[in-house]
Structure formats: structure tokens, C-alpha cells
PDB file of N, CA and C in Angstrom:
ATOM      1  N   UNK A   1      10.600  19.256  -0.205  1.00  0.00           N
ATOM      2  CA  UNK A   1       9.160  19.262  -0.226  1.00  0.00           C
ATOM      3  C   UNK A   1       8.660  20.566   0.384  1.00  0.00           C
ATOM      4  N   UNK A   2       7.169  20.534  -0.110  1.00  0.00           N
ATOM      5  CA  UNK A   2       6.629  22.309   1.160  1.00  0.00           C
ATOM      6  C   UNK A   2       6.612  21.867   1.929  1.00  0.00           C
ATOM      7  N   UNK A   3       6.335  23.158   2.858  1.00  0.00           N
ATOM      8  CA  UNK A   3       6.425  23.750   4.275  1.00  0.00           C
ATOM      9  C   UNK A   3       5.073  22.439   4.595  1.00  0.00           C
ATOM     10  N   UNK A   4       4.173  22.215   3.517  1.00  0.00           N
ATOM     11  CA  UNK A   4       2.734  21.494   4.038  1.00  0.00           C
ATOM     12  C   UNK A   4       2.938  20.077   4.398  1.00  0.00           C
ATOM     13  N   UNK A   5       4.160  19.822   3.520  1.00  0.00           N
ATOM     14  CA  UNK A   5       3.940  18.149   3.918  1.00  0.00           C
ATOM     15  C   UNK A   5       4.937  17.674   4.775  1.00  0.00           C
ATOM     16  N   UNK A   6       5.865  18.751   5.448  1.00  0.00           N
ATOM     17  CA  UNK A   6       6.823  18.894   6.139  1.00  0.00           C
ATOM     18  C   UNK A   6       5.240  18.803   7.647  1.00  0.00           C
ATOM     19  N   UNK A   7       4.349  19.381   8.179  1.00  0.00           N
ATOM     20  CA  UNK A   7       3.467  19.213   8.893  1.00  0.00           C
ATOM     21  C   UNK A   7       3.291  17.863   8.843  1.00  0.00           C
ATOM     22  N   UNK A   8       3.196  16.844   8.199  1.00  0.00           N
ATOM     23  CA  UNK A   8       3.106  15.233   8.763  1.00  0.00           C
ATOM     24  C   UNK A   8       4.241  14.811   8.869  1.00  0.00           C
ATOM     25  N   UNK A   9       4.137  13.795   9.735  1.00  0.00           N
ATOM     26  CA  UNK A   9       5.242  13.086  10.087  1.00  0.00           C
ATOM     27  C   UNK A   9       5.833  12.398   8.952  1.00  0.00           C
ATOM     28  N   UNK A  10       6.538  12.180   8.596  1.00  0.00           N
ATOM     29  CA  UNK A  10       7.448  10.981   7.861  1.00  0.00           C
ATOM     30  C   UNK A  10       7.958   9.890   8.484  1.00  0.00           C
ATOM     31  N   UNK A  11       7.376   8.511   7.654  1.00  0.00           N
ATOM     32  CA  UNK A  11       6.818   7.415   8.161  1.00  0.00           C
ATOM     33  C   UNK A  11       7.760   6.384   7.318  1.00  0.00           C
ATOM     34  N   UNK A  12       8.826   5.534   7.882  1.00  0.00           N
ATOM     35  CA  UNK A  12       8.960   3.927   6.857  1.00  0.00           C
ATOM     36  C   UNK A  12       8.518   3.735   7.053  1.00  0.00           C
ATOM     37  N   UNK A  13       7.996   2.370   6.239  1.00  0.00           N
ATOM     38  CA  UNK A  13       6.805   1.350   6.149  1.00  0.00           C
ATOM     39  C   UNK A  13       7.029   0.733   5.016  1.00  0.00           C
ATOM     40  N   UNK A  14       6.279  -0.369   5.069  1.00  0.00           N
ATOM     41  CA  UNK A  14       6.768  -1.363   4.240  1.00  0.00           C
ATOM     42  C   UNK A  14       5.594  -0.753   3.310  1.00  0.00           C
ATOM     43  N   UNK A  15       5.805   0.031   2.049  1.00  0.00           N
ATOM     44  CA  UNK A  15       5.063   0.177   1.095  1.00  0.00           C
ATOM     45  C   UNK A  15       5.655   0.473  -0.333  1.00  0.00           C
ATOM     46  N   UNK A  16       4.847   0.477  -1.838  1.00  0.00           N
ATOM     47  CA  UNK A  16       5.336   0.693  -2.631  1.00  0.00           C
ATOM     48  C   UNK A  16       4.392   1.604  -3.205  1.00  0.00           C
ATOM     49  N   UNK A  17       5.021   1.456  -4.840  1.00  0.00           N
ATOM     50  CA  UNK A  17       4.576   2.723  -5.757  1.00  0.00           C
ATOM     51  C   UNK A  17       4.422   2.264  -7.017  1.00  0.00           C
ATOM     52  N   UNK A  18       3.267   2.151  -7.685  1.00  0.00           N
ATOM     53  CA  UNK A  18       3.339   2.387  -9.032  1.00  0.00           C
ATOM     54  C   UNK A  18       3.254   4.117  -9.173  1.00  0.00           C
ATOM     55  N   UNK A  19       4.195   4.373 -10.343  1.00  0.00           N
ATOM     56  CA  UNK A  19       4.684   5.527 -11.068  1.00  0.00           C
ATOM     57  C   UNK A  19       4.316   6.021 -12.448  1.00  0.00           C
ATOM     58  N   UNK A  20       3.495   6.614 -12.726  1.00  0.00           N
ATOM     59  CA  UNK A  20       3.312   7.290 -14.173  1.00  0.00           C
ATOM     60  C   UNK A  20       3.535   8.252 -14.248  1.00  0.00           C
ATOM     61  N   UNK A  21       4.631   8.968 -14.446  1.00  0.00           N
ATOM     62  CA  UNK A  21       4.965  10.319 -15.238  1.00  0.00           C
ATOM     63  C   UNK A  21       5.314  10.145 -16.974  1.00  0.00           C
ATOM     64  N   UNK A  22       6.827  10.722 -16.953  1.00  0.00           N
ATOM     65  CA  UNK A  22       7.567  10.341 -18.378  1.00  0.00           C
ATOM     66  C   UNK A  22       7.364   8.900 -18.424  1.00  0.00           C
ATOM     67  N   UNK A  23       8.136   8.653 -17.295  1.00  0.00           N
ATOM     68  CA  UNK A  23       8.324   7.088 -17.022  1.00  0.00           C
ATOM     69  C   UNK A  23       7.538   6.573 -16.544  1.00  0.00           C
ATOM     70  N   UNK A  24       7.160   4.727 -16.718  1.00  0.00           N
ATOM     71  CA  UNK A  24       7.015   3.959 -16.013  1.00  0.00           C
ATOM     72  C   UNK A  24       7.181   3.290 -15.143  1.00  0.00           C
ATOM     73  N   UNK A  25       7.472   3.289 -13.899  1.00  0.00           N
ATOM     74  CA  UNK A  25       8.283   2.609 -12.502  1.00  0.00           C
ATOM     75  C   UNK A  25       7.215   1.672 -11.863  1.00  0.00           C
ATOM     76  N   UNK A  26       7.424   0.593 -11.780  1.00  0.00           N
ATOM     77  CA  UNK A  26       6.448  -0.678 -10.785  1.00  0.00           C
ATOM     78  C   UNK A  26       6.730  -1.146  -9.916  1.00  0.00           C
ATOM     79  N   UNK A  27       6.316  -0.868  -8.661  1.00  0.00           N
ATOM     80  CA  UNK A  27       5.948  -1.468  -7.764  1.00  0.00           C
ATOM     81  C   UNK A  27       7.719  -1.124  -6.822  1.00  0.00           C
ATOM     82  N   UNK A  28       7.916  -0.079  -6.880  1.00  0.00           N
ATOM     83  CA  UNK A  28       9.106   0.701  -6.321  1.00  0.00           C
ATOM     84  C   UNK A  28       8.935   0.838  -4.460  1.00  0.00           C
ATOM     85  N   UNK A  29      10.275   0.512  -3.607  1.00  0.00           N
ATOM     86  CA  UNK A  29       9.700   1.022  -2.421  1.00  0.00           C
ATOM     87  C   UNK A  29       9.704   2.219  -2.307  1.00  0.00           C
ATOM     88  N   UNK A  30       9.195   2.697  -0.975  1.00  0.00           N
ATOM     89  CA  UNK A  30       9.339   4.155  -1.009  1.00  0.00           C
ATOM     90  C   UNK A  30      10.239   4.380   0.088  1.00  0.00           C
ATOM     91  N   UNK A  31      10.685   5.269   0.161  1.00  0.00           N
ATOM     92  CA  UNK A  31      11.771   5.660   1.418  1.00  0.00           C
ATOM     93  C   UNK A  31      11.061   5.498   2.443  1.00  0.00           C
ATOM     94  N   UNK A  32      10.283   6.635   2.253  1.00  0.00           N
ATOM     95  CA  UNK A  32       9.574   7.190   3.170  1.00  0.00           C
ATOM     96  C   UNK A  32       7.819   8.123   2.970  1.00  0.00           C
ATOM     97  N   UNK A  33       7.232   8.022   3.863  1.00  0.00           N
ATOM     98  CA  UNK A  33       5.412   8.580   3.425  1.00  0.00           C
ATOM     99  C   UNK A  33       5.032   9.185   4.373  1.00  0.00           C
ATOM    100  N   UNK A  34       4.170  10.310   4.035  1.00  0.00           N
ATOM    101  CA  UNK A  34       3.448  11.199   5.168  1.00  0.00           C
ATOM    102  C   UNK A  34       2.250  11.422   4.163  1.00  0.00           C
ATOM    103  N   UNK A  35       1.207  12.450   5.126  1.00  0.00           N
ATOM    104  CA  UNK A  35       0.136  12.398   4.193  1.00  0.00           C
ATOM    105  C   UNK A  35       0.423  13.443   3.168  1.00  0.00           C
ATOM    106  N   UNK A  36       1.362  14.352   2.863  1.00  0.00           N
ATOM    107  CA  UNK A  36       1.881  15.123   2.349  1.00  0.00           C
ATOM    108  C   UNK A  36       2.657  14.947   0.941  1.00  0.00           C
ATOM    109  N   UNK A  37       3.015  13.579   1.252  1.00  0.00           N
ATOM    110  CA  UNK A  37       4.055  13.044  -0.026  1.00  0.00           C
ATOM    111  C   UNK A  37       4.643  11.580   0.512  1.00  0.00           C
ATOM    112  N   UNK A  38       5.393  11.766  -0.634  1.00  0.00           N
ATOM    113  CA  UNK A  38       6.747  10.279  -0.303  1.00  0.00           C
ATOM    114  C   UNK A  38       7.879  10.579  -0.986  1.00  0.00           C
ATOM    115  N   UNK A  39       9.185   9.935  -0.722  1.00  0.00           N
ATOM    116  CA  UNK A  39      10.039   9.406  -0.949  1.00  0.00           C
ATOM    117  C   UNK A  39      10.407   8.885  -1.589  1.00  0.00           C
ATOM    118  N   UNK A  40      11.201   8.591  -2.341  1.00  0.00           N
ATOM    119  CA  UNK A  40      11.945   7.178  -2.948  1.00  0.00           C
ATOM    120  C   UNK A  40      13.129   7.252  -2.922  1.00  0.00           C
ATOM    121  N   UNK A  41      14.407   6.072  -2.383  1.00  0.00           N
ATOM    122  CA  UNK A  41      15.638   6.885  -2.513  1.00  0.00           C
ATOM    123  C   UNK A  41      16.099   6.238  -3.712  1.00  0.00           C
ATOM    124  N   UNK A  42      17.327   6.617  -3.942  1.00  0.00           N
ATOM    125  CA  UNK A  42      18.082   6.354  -5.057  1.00  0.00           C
ATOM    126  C   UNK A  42      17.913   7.332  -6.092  1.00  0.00           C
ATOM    127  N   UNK A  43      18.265   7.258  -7.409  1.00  0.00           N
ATOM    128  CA  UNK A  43      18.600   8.305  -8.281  1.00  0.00           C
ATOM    129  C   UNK A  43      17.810   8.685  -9.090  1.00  0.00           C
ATOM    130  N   UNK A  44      16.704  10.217  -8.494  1.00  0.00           N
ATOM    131  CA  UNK A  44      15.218  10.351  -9.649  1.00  0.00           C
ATOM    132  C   UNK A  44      15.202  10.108 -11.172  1.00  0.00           C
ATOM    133  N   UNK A  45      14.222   9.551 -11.167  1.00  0.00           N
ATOM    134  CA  UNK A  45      13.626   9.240 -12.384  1.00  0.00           C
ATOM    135  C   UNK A  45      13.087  10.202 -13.507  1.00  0.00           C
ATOM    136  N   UNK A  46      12.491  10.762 -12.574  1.00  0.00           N
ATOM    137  CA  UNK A  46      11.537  12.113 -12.845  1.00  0.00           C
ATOM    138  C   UNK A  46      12.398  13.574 -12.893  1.00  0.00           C
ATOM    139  N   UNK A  47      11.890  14.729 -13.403  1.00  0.00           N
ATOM    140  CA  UNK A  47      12.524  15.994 -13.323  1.00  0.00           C
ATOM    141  C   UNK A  47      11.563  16.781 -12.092  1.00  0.00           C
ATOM    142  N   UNK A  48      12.073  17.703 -11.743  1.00  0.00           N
ATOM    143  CA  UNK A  48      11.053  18.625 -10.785  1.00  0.00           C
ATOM    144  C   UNK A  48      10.242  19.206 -11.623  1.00  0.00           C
ATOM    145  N   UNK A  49       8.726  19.038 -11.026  1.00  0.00           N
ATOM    146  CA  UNK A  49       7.347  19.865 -11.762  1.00  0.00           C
ATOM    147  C   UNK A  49       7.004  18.971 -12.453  1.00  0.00           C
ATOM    148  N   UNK A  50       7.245  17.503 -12.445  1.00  0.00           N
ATOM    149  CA  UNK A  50       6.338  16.429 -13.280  1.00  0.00           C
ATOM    150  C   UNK A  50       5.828  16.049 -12.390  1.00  0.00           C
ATOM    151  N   UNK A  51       4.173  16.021 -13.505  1.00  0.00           N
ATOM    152  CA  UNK A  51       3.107  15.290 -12.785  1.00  0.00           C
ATOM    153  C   UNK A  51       2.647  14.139 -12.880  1.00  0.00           C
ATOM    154  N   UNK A  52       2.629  13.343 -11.565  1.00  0.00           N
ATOM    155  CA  UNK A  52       2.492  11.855 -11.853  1.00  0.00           C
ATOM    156  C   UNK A  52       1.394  11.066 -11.452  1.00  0.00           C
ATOM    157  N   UNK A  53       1.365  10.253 -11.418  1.00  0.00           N
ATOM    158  CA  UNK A  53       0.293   9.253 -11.316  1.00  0.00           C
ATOM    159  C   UNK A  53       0.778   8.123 -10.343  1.00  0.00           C
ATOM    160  N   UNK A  54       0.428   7.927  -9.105  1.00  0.00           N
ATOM    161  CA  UNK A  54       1.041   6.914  -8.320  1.00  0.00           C
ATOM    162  C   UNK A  54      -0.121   5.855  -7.653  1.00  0.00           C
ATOM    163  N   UNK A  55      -0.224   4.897  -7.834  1.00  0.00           N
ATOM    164  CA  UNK A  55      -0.694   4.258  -7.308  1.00  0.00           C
ATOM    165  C   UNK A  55       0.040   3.127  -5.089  1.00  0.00           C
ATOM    166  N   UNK A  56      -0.406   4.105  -4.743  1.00  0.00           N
ATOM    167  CA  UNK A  56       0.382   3.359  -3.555  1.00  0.00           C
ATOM    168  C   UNK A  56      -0.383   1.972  -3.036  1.00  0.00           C
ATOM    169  N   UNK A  57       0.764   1.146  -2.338  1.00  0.00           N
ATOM    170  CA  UNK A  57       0.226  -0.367  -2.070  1.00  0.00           C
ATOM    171  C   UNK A  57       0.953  -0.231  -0.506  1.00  0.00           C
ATOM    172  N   UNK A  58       0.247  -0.676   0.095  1.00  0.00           N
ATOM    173  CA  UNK A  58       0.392  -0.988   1.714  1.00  0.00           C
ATOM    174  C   UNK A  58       0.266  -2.544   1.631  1.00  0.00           C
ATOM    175  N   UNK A  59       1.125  -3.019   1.334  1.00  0.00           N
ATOM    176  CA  UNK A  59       0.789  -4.807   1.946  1.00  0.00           C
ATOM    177  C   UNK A  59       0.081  -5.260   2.881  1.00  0.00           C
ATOM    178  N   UNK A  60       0.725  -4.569   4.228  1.00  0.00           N
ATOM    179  CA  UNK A  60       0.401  -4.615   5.911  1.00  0.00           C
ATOM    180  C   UNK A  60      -1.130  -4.830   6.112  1.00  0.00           C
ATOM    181  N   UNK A  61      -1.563  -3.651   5.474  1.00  0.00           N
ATOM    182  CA  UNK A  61      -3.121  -3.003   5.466  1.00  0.00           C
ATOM    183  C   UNK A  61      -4.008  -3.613   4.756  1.00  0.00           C
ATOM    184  N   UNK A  62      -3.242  -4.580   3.423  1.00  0.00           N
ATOM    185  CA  UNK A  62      -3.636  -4.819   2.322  1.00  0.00           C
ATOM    186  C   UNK A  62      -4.561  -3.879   1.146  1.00  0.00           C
ATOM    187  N   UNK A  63      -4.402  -3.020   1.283  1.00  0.00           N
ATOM    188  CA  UNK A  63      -4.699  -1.867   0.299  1.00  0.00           C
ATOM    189  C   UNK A  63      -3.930  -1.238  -0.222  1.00  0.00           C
ATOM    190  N   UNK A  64      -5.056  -0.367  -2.001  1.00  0.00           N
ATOM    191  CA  UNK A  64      -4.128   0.302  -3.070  1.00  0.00           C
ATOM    192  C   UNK A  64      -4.558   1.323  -2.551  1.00  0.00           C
ATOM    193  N   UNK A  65      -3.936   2.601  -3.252  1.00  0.00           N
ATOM    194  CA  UNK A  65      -4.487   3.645  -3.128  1.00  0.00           C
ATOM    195  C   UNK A  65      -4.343   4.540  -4.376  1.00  0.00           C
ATOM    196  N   UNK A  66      -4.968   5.300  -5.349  1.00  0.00           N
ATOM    197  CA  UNK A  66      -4.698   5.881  -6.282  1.00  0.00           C
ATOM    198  C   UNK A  66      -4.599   7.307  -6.006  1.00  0.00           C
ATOM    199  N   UNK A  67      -3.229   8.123  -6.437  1.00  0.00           N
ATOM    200  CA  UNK A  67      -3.301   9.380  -5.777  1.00  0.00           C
ATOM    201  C   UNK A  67      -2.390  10.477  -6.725  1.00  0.00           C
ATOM    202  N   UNK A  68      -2.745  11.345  -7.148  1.00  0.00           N
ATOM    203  CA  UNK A  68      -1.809  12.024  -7.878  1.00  0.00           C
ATOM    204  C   UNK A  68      -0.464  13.159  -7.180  1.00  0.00           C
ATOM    205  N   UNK A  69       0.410  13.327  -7.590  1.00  0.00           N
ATOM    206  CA  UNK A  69       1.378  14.241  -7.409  1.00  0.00           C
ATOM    207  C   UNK A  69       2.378  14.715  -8.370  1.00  0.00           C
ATOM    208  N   UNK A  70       3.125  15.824  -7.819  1.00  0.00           N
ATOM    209  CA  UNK A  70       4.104  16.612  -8.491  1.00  0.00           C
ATOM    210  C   UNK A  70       5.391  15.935  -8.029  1.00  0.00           C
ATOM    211  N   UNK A  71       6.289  15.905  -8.750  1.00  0.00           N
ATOM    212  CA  UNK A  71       7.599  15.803  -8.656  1.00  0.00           C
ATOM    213  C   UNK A  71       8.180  17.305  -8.074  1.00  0.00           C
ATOM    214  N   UNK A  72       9.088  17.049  -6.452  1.00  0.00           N
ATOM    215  CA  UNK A  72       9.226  18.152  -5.993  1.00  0.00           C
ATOM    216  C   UNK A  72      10.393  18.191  -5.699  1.00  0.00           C
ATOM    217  N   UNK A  73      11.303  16.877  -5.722  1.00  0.00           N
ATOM    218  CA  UNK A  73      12.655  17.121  -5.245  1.00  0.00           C
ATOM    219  C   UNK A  73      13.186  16.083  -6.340  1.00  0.00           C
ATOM    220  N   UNK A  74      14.258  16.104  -6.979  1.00  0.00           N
ATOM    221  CA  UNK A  74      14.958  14.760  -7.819  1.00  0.00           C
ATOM    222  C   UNK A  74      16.345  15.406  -7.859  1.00  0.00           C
ATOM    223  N   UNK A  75      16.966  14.245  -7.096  1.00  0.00           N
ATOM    224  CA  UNK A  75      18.567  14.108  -6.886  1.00  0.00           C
ATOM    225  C   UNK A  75      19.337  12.914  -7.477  1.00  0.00           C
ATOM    226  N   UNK A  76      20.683  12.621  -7.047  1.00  0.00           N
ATOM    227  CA  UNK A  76      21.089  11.390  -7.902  1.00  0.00           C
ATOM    228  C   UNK A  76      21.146  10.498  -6.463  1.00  0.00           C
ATOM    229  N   UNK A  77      20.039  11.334  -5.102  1.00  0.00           N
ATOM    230  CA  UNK A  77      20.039  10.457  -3.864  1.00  0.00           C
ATOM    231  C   UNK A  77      18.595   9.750  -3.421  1.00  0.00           C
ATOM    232  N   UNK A  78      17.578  10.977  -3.870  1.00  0.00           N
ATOM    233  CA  UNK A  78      16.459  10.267  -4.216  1.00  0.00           C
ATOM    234  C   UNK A  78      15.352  11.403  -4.529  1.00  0.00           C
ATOM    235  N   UNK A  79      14.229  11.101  -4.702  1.00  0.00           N
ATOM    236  CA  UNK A  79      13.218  11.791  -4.880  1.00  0.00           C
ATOM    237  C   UNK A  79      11.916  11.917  -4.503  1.00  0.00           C
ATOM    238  N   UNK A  80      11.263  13.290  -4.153  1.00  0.00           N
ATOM    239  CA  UNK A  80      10.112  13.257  -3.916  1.00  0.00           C
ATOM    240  C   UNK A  80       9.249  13.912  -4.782  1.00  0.00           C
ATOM    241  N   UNK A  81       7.887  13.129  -3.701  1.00  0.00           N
ATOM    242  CA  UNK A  81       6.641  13.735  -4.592  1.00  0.00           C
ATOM    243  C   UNK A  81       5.750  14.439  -3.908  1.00  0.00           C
ATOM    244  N   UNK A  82       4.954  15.400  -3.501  1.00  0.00           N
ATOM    245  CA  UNK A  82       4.245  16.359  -2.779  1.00  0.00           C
ATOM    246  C   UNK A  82       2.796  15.411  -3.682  1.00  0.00           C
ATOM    247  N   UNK A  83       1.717  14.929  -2.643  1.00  0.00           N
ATOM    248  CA  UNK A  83       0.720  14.957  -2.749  1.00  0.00           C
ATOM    249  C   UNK A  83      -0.368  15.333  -3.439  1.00  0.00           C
ATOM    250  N   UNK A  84      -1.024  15.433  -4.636  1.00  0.00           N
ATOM    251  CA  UNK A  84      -1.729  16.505  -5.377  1.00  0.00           C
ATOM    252  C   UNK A  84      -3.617  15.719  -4.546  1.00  0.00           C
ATOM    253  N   UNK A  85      -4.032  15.716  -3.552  1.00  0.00           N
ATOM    254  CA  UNK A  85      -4.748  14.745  -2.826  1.00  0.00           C
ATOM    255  C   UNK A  85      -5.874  15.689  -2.254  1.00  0.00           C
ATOM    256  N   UNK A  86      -7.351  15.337  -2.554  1.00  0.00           N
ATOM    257  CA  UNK A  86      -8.616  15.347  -2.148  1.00  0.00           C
ATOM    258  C   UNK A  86      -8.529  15.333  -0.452  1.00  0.00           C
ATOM    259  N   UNK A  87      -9.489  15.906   0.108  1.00  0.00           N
ATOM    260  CA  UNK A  87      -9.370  15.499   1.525  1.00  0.00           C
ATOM    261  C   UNK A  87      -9.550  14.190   1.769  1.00  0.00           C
ATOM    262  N   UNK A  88     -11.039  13.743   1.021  1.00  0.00           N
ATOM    263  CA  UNK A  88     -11.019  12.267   1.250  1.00  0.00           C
ATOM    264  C   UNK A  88      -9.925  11.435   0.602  1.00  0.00           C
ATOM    265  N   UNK A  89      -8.857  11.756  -0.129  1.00  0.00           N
ATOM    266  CA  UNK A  89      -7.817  10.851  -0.231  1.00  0.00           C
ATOM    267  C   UNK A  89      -7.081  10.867   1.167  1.00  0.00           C
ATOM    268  N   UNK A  90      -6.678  12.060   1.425  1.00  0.00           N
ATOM    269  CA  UNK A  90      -5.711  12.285   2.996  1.00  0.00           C
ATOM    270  C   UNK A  90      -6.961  11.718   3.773  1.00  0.00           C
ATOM    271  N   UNK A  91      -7.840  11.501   4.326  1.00  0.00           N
ATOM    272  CA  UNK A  91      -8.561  10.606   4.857  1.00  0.00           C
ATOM    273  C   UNK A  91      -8.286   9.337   5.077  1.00  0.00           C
ATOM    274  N   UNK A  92      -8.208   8.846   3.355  1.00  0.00           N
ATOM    275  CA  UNK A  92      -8.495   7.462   3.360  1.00  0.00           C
ATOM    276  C   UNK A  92      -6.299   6.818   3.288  1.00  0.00           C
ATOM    277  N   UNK A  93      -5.975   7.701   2.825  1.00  0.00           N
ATOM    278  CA  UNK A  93      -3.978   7.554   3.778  1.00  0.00           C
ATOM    279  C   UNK A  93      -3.462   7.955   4.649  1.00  0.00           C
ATOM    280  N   UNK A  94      -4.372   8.440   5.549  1.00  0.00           N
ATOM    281  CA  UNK A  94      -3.863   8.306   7.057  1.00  0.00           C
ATOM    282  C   UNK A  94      -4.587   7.078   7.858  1.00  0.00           C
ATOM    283  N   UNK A  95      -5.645   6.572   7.180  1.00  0.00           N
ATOM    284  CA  UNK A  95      -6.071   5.354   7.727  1.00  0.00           C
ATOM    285  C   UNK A  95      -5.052   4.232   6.992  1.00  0.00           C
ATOM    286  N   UNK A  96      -4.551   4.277   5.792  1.00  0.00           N
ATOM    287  CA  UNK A  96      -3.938   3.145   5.158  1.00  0.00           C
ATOM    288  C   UNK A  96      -2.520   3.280   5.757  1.00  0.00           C
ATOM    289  N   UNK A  97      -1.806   4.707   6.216  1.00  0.00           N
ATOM    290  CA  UNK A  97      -1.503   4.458   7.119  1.00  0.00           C
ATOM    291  C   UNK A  97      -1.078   4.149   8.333  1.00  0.00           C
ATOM    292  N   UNK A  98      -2.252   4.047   9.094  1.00  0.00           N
ATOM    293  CA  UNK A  98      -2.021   3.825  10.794  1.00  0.00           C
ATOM    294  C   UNK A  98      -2.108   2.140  10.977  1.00  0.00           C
ATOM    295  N   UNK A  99      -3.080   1.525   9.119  1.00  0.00           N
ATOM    296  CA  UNK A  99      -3.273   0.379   9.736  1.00  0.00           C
ATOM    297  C   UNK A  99      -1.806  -0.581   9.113  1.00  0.00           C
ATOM    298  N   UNK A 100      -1.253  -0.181   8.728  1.00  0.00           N
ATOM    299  CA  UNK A 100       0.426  -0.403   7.823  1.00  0.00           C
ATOM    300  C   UNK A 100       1.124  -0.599   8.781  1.00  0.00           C
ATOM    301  N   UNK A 101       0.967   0.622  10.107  1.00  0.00           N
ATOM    302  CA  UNK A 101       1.781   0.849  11.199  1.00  0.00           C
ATOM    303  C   UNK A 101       1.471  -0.330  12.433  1.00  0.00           C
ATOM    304  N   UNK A 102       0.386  -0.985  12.054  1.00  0.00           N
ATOM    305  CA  UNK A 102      -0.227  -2.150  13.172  1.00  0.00           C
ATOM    306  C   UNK A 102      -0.831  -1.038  13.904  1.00  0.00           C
ATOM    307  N   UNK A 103      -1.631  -0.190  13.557  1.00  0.00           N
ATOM    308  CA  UNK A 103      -2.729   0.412  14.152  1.00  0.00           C
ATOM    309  C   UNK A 103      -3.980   0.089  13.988  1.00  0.00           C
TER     310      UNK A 103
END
């Protein structure tokens, strides 16, 4: 991932992913989330430089979140996605989540 989303922390949490790129993926966990990007492990789906469509779900919090990104890393260990996100999106997912985190 960049140097940018390497600046937030990276967070488990119990959350998932709807996925629209090439593919379709539902309701996938994620490794891992910062306000920068996410995770997924296991073996990408996606190629690097696809742009996707993710819908994230916080159970905890009980909220969706609709958010776009690039495909920035895809291995046969897992893959990420760098953020393509409005301020008020990074706003409104660092509140979805702190309250995920029991904040």
C-alpha cells in the first residue's frame, strides 16, 4: 500500500466487504482496515490498478459504508485496496471505526 495509508493504524475487526471490480465478492472478511485501505487475506481476486467498488459492513457499529478503491497489492497471500475516499468518507470510517472498536 502508499506511504498514505501506511499513516493509519491497521485495525482487525470484525468487518466485511462487498466487492465490485472484474469480480463479484460478498460479504468477504477483511484482514485488516485503516482509514487508508483494507486487507483481505487469502489469494487476490483482483489484479493491481483495478478499480473497485466496496461496500464495507461493521456489524459491531451496525453500519454500511460505500467507498471506492484501487487494487494495490494482489498476492496468492492476500490483497489490498488503498482508499479512493472523500474527506467526509474518512470522517464518517474513522467513526465506523472507533465505534466497531467499542468506542
Amino acid at each position: 500500500m502508499s506511504n498514505e495509508a501506511r499513516v493509519h493504524p491497521r485495525l482487525r475487526l470484525a468487518a466485511f466487504a462487498d466487492v465490485i471490480g472484474d469480480e463479484v465478492v460478498l460479504h468477504r472478511a477483511l484482514g485488516d482496515i485503516s482509514v487508508g485501505g483494507c486487507r483481505f487475506e487469502g489469494p487476490a481476486w483482483e489484479r493491481v490498478g483495478t478499480k473497485v467498488q466496496l461496500l464495507l459492513s461493521f456489524p459491531v457499529a451496525e453500519a454500511n459504508m460505500p467507498v471506492d478503491g484501487t487494487v494495490v497489492r494482489a498476492s496468492k497471500r492476500d490483497m489490498g485496496v488503498r482508499f479512493d475516499a472523500t474527506d467526509e468518507q474518512k470522517w464518517a470510517l474513522r467513526k465506523h471505526i472507533r465505534r466497531a472498536q467499542g468506542g
